[in-house]
N, C-alpha and C. Protein backbone atom coordinates (compact mmCIF):
# COMPACT_ATOMS: atom_id res chain seq x y z
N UNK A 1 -41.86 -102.42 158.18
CA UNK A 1 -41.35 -101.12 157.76
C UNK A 1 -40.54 -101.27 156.48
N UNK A 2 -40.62 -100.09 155.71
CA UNK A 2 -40.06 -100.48 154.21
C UNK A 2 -38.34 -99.92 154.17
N UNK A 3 -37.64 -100.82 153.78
CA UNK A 3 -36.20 -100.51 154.00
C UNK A 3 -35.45 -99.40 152.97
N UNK A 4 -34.89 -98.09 153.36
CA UNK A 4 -34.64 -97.61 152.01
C UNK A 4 -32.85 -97.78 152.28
N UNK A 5 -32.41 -98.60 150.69
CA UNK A 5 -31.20 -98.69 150.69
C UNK A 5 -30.16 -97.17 150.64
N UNK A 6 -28.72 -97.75 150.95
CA UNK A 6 -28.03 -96.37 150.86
C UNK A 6 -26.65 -96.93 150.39
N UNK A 7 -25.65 -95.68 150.01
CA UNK A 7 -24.21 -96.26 149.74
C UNK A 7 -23.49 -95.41 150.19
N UNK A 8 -22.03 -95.60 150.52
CA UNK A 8 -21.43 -95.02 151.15
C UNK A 8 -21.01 -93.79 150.02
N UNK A 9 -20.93 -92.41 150.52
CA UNK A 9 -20.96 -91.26 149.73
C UNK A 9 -19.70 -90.70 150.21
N UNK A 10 -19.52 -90.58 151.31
CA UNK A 10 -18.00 -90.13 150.79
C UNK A 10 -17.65 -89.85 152.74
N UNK A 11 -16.35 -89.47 153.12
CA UNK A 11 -15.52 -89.77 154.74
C UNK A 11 -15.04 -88.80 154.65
N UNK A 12 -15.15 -87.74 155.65
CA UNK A 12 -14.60 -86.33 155.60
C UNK A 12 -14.17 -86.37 157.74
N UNK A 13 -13.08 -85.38 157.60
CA UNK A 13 -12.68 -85.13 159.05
C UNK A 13 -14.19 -84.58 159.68
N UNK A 14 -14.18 -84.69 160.96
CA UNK A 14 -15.35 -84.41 161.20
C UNK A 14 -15.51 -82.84 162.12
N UNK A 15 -16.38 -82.17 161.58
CA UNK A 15 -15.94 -80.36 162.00
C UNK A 15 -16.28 -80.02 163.27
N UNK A 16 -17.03 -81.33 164.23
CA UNK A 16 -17.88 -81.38 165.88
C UNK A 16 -16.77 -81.66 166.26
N UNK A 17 -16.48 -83.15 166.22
CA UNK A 17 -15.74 -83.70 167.17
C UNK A 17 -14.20 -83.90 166.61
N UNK A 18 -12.96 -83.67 167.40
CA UNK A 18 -11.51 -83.91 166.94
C UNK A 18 -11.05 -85.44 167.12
N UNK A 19 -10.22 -85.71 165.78
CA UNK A 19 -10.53 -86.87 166.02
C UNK A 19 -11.08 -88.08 165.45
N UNK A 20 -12.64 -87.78 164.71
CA UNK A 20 -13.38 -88.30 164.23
C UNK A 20 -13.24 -88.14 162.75
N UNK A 21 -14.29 -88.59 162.54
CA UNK A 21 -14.77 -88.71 160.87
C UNK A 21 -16.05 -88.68 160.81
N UNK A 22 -16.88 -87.83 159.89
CA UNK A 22 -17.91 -87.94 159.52
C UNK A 22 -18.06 -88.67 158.20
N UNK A 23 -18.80 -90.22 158.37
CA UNK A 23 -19.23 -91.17 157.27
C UNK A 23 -20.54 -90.76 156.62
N UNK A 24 -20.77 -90.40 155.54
CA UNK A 24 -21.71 -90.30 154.91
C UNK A 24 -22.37 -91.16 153.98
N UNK A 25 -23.79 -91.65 154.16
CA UNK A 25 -24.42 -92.66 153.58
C UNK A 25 -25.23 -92.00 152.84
N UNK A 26 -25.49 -92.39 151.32
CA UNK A 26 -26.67 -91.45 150.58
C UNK A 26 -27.53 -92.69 150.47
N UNK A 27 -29.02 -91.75 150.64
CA UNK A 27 -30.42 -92.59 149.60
C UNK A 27 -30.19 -92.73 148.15
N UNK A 28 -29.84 -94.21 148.09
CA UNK A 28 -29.47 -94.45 146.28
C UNK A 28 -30.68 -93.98 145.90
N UNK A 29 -32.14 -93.95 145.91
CA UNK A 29 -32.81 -92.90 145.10
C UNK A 29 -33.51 -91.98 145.38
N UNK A 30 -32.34 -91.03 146.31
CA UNK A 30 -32.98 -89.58 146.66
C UNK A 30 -31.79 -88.87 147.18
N UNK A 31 -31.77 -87.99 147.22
CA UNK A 31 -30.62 -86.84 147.84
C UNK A 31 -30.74 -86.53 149.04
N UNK A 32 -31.32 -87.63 150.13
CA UNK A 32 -31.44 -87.51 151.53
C UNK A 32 -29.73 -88.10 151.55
N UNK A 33 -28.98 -87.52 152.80
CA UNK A 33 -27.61 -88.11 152.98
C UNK A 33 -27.65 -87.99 154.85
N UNK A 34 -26.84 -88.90 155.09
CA UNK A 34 -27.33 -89.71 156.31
C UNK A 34 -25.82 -89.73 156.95
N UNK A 35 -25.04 -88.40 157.89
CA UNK A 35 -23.81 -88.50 158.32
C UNK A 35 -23.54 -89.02 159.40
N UNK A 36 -22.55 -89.68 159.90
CA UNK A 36 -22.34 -90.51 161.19
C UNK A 36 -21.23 -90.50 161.59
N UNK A 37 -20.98 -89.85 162.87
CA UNK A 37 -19.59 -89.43 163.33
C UNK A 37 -18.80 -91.25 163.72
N UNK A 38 -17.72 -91.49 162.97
CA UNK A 38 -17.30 -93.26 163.56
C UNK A 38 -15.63 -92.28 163.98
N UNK A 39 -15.22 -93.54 164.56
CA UNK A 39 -13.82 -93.05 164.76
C UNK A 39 -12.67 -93.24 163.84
N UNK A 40 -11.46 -92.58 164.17
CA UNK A 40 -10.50 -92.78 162.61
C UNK A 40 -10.10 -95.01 162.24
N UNK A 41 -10.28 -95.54 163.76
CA UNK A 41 -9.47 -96.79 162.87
C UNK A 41 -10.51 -97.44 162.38
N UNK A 42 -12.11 -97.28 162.52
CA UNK A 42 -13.48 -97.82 161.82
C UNK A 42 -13.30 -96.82 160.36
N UNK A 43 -12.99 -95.33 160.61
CA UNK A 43 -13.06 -94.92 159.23
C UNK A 43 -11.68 -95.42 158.30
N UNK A 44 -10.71 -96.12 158.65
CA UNK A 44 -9.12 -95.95 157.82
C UNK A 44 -9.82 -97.42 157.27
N UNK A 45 -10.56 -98.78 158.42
CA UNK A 45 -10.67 -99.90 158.17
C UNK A 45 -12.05 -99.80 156.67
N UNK A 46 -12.65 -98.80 156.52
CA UNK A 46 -13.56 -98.76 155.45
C UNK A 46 -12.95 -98.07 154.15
N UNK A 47 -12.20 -97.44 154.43
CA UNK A 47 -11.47 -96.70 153.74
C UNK A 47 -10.30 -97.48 152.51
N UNK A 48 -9.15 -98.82 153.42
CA UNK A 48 -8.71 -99.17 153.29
C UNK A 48 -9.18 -100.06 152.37
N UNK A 49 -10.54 -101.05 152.62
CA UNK A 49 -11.36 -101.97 151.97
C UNK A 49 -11.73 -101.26 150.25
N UNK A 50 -12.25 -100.13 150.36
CA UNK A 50 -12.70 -99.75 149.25
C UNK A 50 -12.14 -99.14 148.29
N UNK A 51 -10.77 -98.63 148.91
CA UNK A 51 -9.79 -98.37 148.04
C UNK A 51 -8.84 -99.34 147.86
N UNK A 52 -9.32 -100.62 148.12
CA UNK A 52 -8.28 -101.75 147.62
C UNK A 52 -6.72 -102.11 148.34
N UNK A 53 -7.13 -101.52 149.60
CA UNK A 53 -5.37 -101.30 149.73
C UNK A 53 -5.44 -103.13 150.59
N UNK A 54 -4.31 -103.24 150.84
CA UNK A 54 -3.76 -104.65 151.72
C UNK A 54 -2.77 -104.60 152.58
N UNK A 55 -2.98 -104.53 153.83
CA UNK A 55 -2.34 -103.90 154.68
C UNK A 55 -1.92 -105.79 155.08
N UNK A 56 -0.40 -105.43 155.62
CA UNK A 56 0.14 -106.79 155.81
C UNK A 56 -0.25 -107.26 156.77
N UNK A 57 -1.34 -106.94 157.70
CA UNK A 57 -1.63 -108.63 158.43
C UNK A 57 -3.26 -107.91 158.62
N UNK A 58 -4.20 -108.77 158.77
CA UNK A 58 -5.56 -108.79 158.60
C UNK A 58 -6.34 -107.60 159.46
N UNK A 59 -6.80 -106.51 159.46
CA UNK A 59 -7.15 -105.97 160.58
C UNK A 59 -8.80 -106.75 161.37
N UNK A 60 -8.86 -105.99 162.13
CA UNK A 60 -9.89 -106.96 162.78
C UNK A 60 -11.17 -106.97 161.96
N UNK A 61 -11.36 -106.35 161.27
CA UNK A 61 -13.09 -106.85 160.00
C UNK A 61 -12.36 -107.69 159.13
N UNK A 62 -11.15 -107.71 158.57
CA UNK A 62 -10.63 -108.75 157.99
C UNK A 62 -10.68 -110.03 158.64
N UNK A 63 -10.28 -110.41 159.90
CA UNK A 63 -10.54 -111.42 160.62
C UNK A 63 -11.88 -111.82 160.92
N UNK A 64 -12.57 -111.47 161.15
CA UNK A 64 -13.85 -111.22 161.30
C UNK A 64 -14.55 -112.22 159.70
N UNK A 65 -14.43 -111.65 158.97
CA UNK A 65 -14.78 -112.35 157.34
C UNK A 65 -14.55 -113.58 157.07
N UNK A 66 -12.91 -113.41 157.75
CA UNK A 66 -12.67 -115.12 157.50
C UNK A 66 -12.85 -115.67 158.22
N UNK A 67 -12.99 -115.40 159.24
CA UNK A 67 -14.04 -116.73 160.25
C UNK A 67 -15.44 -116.96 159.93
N UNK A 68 -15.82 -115.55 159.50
CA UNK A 68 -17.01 -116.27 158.81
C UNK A 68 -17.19 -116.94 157.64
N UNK A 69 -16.16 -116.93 156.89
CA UNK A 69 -16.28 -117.92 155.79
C UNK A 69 -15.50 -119.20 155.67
N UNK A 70 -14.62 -119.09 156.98
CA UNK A 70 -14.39 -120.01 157.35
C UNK A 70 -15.96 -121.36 157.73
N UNK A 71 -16.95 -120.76 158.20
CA UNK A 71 -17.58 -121.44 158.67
C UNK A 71 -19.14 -121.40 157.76
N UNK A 72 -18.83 -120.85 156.76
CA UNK A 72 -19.78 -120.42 155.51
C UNK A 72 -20.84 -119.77 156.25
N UNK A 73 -20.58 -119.22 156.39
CA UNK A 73 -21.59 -117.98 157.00
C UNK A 73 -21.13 -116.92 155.97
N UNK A 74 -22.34 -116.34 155.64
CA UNK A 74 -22.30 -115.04 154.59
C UNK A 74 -23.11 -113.91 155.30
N UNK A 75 -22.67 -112.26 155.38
CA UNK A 75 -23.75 -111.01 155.81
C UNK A 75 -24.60 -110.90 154.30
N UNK A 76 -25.89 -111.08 154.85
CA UNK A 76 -26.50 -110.75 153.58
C UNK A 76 -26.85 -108.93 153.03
N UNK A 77 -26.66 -108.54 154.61
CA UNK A 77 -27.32 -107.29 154.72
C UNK A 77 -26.91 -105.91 156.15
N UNK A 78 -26.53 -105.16 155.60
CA UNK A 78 -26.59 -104.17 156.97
C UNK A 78 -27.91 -103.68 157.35
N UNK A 79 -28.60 -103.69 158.60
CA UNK A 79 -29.60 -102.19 158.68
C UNK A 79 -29.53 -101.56 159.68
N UNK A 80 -29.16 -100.17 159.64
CA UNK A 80 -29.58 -99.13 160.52
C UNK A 80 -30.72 -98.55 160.99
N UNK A 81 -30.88 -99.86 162.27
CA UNK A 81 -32.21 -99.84 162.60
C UNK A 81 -32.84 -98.45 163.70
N UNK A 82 -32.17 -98.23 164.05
CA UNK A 82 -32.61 -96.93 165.81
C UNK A 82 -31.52 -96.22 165.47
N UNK A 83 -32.25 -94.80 166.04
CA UNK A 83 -31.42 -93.69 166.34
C UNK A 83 -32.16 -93.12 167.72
N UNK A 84 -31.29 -93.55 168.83
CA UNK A 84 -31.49 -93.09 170.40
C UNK A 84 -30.94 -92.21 170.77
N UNK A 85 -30.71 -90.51 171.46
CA UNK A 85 -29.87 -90.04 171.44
C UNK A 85 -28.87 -89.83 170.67
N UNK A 86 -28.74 -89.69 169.51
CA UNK A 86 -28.25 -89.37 168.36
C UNK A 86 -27.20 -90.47 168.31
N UNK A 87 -27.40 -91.55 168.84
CA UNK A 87 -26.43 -92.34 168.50
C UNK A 87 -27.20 -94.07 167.83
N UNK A 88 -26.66 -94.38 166.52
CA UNK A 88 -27.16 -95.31 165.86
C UNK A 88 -26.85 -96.73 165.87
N UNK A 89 -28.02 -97.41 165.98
CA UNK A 89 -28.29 -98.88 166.13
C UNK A 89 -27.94 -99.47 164.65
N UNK A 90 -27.08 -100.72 164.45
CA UNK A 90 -27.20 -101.37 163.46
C UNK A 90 -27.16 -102.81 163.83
N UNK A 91 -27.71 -103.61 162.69
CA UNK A 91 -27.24 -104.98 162.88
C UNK A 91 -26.98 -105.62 161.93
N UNK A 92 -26.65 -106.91 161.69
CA UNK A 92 -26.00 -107.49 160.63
C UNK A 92 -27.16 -108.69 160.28
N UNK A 93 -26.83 -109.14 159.51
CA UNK A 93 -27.84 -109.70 158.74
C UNK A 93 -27.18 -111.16 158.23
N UNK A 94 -27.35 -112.16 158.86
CA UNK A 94 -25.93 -113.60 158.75
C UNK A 94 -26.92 -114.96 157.93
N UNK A 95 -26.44 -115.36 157.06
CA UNK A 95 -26.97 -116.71 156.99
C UNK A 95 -26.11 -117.59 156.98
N UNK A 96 -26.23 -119.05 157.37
CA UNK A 96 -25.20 -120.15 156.96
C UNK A 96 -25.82 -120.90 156.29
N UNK A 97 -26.60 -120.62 155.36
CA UNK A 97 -27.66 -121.31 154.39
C UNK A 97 -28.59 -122.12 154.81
N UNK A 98 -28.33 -122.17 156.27
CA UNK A 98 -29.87 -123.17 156.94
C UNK A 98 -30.98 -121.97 157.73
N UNK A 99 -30.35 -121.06 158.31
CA UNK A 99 -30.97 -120.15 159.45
C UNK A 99 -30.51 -118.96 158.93
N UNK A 100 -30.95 -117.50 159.35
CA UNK A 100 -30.66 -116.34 159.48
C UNK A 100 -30.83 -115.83 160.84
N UNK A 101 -29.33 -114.93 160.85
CA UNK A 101 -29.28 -114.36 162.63
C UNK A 101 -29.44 -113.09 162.27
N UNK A 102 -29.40 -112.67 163.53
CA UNK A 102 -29.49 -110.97 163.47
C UNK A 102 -28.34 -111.06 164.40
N UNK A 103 -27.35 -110.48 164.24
CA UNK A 103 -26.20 -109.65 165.17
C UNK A 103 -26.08 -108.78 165.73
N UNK A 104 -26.10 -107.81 166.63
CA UNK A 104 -26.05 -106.10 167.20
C UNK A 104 -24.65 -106.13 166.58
N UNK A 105 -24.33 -104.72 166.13
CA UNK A 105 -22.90 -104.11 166.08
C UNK A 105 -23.05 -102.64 166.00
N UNK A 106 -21.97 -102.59 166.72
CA UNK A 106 -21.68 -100.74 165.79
C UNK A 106 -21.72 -99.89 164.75
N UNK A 107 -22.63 -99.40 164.27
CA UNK A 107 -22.80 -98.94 162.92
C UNK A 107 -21.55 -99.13 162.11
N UNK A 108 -20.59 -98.43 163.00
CA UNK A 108 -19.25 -97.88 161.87
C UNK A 108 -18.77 -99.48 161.78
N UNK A 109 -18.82 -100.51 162.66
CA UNK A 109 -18.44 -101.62 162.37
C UNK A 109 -19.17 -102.42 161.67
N UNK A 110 -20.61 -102.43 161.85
CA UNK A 110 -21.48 -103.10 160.35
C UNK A 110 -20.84 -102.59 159.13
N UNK A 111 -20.34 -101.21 158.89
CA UNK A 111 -20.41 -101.15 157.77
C UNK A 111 -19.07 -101.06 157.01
N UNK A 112 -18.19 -101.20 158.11
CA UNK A 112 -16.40 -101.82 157.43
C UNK A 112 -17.03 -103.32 156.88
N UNK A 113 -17.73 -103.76 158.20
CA UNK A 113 -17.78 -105.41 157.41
C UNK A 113 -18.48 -105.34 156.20
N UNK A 114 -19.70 -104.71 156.12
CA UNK A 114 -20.72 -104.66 154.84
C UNK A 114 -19.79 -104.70 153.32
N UNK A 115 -18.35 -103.38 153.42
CA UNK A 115 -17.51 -103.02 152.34
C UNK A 115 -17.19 -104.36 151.83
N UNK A 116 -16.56 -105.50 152.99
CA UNK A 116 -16.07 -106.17 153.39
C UNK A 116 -16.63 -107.70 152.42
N UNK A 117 -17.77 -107.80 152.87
CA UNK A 117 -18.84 -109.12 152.41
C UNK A 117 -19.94 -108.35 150.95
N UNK A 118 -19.66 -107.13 150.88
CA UNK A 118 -20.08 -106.44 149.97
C UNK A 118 -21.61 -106.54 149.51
N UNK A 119 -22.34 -106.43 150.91
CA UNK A 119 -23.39 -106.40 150.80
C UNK A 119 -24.13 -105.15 151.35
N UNK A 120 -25.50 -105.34 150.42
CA UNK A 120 -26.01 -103.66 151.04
C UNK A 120 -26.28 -103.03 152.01
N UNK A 121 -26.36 -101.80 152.24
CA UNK A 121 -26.88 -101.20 153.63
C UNK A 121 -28.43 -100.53 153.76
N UNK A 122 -29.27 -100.99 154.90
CA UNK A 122 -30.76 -100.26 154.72
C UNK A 122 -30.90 -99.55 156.27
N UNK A 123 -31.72 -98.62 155.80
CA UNK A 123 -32.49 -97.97 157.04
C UNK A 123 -33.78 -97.68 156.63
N UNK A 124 -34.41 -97.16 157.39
CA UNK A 124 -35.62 -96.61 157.64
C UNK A 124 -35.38 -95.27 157.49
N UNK A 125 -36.88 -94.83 157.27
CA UNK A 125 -37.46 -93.84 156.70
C UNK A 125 -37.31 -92.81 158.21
N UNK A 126 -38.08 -93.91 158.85
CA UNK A 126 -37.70 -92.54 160.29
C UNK A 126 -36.12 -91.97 161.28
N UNK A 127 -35.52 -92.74 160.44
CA UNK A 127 -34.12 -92.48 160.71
C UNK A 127 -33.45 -91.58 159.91
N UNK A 128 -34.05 -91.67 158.31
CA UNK A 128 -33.62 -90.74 158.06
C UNK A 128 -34.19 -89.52 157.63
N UNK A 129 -35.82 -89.53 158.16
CA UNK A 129 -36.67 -88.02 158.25
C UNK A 129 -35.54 -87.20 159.42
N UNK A 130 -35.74 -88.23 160.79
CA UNK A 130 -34.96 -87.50 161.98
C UNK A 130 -33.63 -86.54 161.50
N UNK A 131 -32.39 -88.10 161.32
CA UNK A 131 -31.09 -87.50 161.01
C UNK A 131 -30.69 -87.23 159.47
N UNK A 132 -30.96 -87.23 158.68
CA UNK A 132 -30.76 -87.05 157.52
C UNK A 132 -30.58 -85.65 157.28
N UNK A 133 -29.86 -85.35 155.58
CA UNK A 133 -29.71 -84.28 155.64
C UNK A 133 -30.29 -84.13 154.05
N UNK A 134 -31.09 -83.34 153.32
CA UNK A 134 -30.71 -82.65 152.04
C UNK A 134 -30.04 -82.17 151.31
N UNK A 135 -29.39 -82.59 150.08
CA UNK A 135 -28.13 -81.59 150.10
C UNK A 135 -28.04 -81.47 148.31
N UNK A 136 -27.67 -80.55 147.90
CA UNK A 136 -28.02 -79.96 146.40
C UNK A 136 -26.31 -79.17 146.02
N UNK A 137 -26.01 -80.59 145.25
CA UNK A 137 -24.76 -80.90 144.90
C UNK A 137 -24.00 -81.45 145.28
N UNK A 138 -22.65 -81.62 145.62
CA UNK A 138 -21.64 -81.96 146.15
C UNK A 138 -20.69 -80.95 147.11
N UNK A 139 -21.21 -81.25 148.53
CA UNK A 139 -21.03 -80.74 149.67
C UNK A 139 -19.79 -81.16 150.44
N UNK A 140 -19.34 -82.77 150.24
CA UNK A 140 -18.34 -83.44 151.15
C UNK A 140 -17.24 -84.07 150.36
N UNK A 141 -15.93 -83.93 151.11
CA UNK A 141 -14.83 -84.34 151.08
C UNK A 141 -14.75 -86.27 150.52
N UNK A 142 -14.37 -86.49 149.27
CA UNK A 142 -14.93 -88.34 149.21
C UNK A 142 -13.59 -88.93 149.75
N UNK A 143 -13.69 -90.18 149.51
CA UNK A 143 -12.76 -91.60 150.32
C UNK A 143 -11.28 -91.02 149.93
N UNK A 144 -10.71 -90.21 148.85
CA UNK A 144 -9.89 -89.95 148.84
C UNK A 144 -8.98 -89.62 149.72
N UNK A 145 -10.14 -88.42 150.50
CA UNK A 145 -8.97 -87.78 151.56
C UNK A 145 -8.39 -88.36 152.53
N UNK A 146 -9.10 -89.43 152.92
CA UNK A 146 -9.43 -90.24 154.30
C UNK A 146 -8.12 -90.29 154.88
N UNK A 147 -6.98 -90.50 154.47
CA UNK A 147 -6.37 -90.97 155.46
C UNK A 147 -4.74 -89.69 155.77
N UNK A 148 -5.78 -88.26 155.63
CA UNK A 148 -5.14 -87.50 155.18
C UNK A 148 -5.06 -86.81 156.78
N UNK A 149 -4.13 -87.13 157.60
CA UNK A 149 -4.33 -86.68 159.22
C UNK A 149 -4.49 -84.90 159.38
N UNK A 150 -5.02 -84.57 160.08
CA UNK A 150 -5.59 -83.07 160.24
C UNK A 150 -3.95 -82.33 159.84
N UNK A 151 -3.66 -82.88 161.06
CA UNK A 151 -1.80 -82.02 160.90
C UNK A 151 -1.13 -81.55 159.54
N UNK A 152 -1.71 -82.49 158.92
CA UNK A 152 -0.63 -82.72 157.63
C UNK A 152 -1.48 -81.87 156.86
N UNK A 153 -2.49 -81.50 156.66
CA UNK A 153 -3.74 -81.17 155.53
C UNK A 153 -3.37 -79.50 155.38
N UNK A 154 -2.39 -79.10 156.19
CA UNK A 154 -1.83 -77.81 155.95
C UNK A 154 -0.69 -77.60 155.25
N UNK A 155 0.09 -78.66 155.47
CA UNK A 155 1.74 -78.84 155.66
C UNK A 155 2.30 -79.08 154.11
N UNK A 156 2.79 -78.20 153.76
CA UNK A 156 3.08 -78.41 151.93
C UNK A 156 4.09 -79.21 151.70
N UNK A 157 4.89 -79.27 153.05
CA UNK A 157 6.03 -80.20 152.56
C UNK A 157 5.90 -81.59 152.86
N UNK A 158 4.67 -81.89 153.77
CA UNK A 158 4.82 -83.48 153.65
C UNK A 158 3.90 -84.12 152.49
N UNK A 159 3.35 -83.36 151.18
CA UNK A 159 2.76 -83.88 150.31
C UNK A 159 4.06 -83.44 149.29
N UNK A 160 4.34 -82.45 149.10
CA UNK A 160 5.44 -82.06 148.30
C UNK A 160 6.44 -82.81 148.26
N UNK A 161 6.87 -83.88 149.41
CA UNK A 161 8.22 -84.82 149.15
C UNK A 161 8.45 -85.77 148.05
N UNK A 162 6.75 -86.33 147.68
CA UNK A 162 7.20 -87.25 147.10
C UNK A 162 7.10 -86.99 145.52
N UNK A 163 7.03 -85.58 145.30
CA UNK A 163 6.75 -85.22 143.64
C UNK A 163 8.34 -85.53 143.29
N UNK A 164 9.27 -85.26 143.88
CA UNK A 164 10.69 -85.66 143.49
C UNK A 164 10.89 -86.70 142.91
N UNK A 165 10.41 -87.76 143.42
CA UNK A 165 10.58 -89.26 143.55
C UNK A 165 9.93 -90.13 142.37
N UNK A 166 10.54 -91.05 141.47
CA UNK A 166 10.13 -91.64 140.12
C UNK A 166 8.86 -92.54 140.99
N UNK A 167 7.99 -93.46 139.81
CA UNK A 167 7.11 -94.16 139.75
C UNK A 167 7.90 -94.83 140.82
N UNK A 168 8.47 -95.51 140.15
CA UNK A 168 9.43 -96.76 140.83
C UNK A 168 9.33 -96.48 142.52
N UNK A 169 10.12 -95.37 142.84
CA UNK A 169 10.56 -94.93 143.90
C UNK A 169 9.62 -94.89 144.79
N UNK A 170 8.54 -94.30 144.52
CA UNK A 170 6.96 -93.83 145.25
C UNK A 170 6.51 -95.08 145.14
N UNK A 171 6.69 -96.26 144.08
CA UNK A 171 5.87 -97.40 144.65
C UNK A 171 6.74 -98.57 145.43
N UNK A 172 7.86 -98.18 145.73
CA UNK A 172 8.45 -99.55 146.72
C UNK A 172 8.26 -98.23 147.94
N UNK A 173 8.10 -97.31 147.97
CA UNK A 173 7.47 -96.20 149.54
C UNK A 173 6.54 -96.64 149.58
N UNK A 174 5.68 -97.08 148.77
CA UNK A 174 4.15 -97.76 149.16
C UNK A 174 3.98 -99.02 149.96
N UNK A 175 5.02 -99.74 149.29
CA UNK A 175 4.93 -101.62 149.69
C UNK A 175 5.36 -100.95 151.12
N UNK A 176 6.50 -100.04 151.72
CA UNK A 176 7.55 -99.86 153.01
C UNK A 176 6.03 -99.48 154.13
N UNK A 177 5.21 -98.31 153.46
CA UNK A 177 4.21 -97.93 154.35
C UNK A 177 3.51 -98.93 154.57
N UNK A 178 2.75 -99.77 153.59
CA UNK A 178 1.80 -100.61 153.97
C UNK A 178 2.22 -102.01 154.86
N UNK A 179 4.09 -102.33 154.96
CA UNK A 179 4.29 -102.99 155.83
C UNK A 179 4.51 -102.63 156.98
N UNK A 180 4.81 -101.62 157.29
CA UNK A 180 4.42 -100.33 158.42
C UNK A 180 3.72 -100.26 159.21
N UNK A 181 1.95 -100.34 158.24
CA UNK A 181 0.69 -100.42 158.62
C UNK A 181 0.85 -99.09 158.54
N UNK A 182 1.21 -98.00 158.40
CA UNK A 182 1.33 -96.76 158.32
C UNK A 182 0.49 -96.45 156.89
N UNK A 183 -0.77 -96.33 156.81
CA UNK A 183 -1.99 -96.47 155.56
C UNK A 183 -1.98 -94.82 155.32
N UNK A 184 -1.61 -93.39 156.56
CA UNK A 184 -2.24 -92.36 156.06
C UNK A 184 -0.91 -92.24 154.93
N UNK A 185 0.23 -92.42 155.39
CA UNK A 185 1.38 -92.57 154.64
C UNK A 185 1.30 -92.94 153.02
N UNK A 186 0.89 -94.19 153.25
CA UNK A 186 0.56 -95.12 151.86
C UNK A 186 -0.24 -94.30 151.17
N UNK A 187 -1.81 -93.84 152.03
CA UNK A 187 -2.65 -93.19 151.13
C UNK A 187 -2.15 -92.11 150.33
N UNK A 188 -1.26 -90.86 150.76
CA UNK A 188 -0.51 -90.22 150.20
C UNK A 188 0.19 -90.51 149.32
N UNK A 189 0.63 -91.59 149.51
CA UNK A 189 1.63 -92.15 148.06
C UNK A 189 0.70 -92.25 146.77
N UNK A 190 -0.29 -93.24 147.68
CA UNK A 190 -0.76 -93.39 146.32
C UNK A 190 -1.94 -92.42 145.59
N UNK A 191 -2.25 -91.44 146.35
CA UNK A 191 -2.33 -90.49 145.51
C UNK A 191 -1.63 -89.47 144.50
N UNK A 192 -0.51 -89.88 144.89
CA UNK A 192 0.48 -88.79 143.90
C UNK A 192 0.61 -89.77 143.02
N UNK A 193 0.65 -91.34 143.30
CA UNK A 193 0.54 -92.43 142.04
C UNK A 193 -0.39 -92.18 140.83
N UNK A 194 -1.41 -92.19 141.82
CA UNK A 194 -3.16 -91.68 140.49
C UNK A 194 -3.07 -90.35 139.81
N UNK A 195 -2.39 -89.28 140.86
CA UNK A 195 -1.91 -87.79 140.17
C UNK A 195 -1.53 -88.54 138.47
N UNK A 196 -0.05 -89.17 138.69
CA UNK A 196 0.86 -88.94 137.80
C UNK A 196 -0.15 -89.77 136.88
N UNK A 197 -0.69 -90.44 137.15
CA UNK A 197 -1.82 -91.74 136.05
C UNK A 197 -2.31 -90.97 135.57
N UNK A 198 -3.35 -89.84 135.93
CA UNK A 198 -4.35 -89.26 135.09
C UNK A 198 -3.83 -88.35 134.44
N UNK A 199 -2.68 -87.71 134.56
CA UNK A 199 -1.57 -86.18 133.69
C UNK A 199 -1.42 -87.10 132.49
């Protein structure tokens, strides 16, 4: 079967289930987009990776990496192989330069690790005739928002606090959140960081 690659398109709250996140994967060459309800600490752990952040002690796909490179094992590859009951099969794709394994995992967890070992993601065609979607323009919420908790996405004053506050100030609140582990926190910061960057 012929594999069609995809990239991660963008992590929006999810409008079914409370709670969740809808991950969106696009066909790098087609406008088929491929959504997948994961939960918030698979979506914060993909989230976290690709926006560079470093949360002070390893979360578990972080651990995960370095044991495998601890032992030179590299993922060459994600694929999202089955969709059973609307719920999706993936596996991982391992070499240690002598053999290649196949792994089962959790989609949303193949593909924190994938961010992770920064290798590509594939599916099939009949996965994404089934679940796929069409879409003509820009429809979804990207990685930005991610770690933006439902509660707060109303609340003017817990984004409004930190416009007070100098560079300086907002970035030792950053180092305090991320030793915290408190990331929706951080993420907020450092969006009002990139605000003030691009003005």
């Amino acid at each position: 079967m012929k594999k069609i690659k995809l990239d991660i398109v963008g992590l929006s709250y999810s409008q079914t289930q409370s709670g969740a996140y809808a991950l969106v994967l696009g066909e790098v060459s087609g406008r088929r987009r491929l959504p997948i309800i994961i939960g918030s600490f698979e979506a914060q752990a993909i989230a976290i990776e690709i926006e560079k952040m470093t949360p002070s002690r390893p979360l578990t796909h972080d651990l995960f990496k370095s044991f495998a490179q601890a032992y030179n094992i590299t993922v060459q590859e994600i694929i999202i192989y089955n969709l059973v009951d609307g719920i999706f099969y993936a596996k991982l794709i391992c070499s240690d330069g002598k053999r290649v394994m196949e792994i089962d995992a959790r989609t949303s967890d193949a593909i924190a690790v994938s961010v992770r070992f920064d290798c590509p993601i594939f599916t099939y065609e009949f996965i994404l005739s089934t679940a796929g979607i069409v879409i003509e323009g820009n429809d979804f919420v990207y990685l930005e928002n991610i770690n933006e908790p439902v509660e707060e996405k109303t609340s003017v004053a817990s984004t409004g606090s930190y416009t007070s506050l100098s560079d300086e100030e907002l970035k030792a609140k950053l180092q305090e959140a991320l030793a915290e582990e408190a990331y929706e926190k951080a993420a907020k910061i450092r969006d009002e960081l990139n605000k003030r960057k691009a003005s």
